[in-house]
C-alpha atoms as a PDB file:
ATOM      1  CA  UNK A   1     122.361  74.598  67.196  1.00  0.00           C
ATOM      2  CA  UNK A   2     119.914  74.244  64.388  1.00  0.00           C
ATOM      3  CA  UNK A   3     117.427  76.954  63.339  1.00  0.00           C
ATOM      4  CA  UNK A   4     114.515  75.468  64.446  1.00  0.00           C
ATOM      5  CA  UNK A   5     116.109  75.011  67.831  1.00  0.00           C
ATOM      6  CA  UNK A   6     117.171  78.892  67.912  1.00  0.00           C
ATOM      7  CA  UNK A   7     113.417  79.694  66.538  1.00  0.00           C
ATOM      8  CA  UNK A   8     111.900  77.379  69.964  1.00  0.00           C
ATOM      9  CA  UNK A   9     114.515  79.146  72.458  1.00  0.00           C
ATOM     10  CA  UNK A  10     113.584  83.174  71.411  1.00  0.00           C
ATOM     11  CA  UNK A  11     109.687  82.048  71.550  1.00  0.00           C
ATOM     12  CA  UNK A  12     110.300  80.737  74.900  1.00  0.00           C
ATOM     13  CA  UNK A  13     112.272  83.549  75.687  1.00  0.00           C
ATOM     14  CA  UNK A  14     109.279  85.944  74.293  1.00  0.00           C
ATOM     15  CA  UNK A  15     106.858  84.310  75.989  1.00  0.00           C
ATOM     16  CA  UNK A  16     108.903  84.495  79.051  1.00  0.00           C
ATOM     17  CA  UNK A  17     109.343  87.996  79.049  1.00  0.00           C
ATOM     18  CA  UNK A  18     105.331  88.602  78.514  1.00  0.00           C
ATOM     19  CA  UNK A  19     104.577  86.447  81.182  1.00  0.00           C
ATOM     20  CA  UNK A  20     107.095  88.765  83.494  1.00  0.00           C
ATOM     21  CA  UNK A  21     105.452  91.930  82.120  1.00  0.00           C
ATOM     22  CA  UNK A  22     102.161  90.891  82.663  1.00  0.00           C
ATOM     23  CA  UNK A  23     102.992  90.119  86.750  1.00  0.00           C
ATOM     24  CA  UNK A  24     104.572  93.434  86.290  1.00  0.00           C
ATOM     25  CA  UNK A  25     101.183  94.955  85.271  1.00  0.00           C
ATOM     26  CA  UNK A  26      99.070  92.582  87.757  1.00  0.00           C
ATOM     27  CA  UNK A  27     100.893  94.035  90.967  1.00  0.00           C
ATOM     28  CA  UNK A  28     100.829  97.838  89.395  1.00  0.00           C
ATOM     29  CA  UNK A  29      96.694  97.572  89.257  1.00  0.00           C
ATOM     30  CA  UNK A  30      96.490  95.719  92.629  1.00  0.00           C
ATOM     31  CA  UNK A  31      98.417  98.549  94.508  1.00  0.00           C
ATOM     32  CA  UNK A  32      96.280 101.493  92.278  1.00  0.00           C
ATOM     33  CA  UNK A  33      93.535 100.042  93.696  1.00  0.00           C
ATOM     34  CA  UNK A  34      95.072 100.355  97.681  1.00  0.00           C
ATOM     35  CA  UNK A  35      96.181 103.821  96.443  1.00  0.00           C
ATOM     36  CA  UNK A  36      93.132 105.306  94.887  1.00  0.00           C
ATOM     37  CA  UNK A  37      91.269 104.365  98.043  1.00  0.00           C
ATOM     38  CA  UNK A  38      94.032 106.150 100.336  1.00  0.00           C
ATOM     39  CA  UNK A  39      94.645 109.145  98.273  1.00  0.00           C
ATOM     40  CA  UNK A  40      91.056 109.783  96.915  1.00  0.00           C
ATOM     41  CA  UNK A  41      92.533 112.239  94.759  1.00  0.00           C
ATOM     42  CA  UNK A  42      96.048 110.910  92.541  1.00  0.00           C
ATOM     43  CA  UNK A  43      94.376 107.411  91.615  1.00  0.00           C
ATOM     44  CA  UNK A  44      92.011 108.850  88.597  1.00  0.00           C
ATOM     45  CA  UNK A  45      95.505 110.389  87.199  1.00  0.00           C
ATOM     46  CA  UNK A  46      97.046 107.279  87.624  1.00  0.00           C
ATOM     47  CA  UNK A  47      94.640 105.307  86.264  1.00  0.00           C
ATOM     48  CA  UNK A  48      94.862 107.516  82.930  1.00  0.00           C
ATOM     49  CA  UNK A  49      98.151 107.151  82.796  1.00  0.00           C
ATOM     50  CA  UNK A  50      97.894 103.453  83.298  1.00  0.00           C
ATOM     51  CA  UNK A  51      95.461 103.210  79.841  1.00  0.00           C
ATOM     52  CA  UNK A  52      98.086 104.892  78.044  1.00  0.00           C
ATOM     53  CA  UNK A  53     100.326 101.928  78.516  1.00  0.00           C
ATOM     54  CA  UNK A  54     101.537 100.017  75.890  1.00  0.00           C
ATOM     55  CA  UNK A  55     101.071  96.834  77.481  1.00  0.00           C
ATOM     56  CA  UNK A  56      97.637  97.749  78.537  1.00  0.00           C
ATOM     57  CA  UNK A  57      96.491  98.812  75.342  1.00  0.00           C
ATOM     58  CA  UNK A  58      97.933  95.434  73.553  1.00  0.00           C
ATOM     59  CA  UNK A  59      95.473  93.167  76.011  1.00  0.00           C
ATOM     60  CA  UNK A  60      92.085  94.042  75.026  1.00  0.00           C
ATOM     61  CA  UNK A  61      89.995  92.405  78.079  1.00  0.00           C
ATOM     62  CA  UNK A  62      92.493  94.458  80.668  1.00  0.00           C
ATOM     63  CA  UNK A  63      91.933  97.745  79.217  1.00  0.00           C
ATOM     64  CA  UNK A  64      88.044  97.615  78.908  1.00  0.00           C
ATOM     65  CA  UNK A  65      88.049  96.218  82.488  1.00  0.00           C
ATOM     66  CA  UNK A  66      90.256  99.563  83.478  1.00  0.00           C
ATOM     67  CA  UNK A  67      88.381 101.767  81.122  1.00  0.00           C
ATOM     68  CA  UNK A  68      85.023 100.430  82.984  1.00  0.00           C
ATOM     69  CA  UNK A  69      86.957 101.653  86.261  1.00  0.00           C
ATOM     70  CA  UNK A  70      87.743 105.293  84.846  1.00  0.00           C
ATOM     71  CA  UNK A  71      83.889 105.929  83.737  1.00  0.00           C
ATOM     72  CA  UNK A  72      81.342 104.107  85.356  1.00  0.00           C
ATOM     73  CA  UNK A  73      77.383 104.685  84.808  1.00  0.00           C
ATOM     74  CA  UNK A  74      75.854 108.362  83.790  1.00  0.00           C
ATOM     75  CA  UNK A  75      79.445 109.552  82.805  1.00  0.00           C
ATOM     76  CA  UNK A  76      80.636 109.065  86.681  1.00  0.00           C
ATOM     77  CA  UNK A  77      83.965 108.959  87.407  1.00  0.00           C
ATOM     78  CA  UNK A  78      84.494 105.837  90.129  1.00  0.00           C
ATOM     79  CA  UNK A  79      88.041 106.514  90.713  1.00  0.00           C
ATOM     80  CA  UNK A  80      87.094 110.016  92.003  1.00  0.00           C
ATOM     81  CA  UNK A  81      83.783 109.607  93.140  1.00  0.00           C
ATOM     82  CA  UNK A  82      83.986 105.928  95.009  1.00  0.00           C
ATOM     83  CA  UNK A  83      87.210 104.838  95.651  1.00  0.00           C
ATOM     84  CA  UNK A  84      86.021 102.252  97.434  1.00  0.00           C
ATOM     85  CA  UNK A  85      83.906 100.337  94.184  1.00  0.00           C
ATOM     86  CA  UNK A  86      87.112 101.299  91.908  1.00  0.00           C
ATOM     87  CA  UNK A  87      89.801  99.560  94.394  1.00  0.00           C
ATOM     88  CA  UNK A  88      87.368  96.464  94.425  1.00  0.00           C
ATOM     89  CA  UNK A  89      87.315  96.819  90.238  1.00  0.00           C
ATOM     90  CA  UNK A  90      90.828  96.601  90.542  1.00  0.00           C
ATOM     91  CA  UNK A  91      91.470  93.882  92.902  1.00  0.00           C
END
């Protein structure tokens, strides 16, 4: 196998992997969304800890659209004070 065929096969592979981690990360916001509306309480800690991801902070548009859902207008926090507006952020 030549180089430039090694090269093409580990950029596939690459982009493979970020496509998997990125479904990964699609499912984990969907079902914070379901959660933060049940629990009312553990979704604003999970959402925090969902910013700090690596993944998360790599993909510019995904964290502003979660940061939006951690601190909404006048400072309010939507994942503790509607849980309801921060699952439909999410979905």
């Amino acid at each position: 196998m030549n180089w430039l065929q090694k090269l093409a096969d580990s950029d596939k592979l690459r982009i493979e992997r970020n496509i998997i981690r990125l479904e990964d990360l699609k499912v984990k916001v969907h079902e914070l969304g379901f959660f933060a509306a049940a629990s009312q309480s553990g979704g604003y800690q999970a959402l925090v800890e969902l910013l700090e991801d690596k993944l998360v902070k790599g993909r510019e548009l995904v964290y502003n659209k979660l940061k939006s859902a951690l601190i909404g207008e006048n400072n309010s926090k939507i994942a503790l004070d509607a849980p309801t507006r921060f699952q439909g952020i999410l979905v």
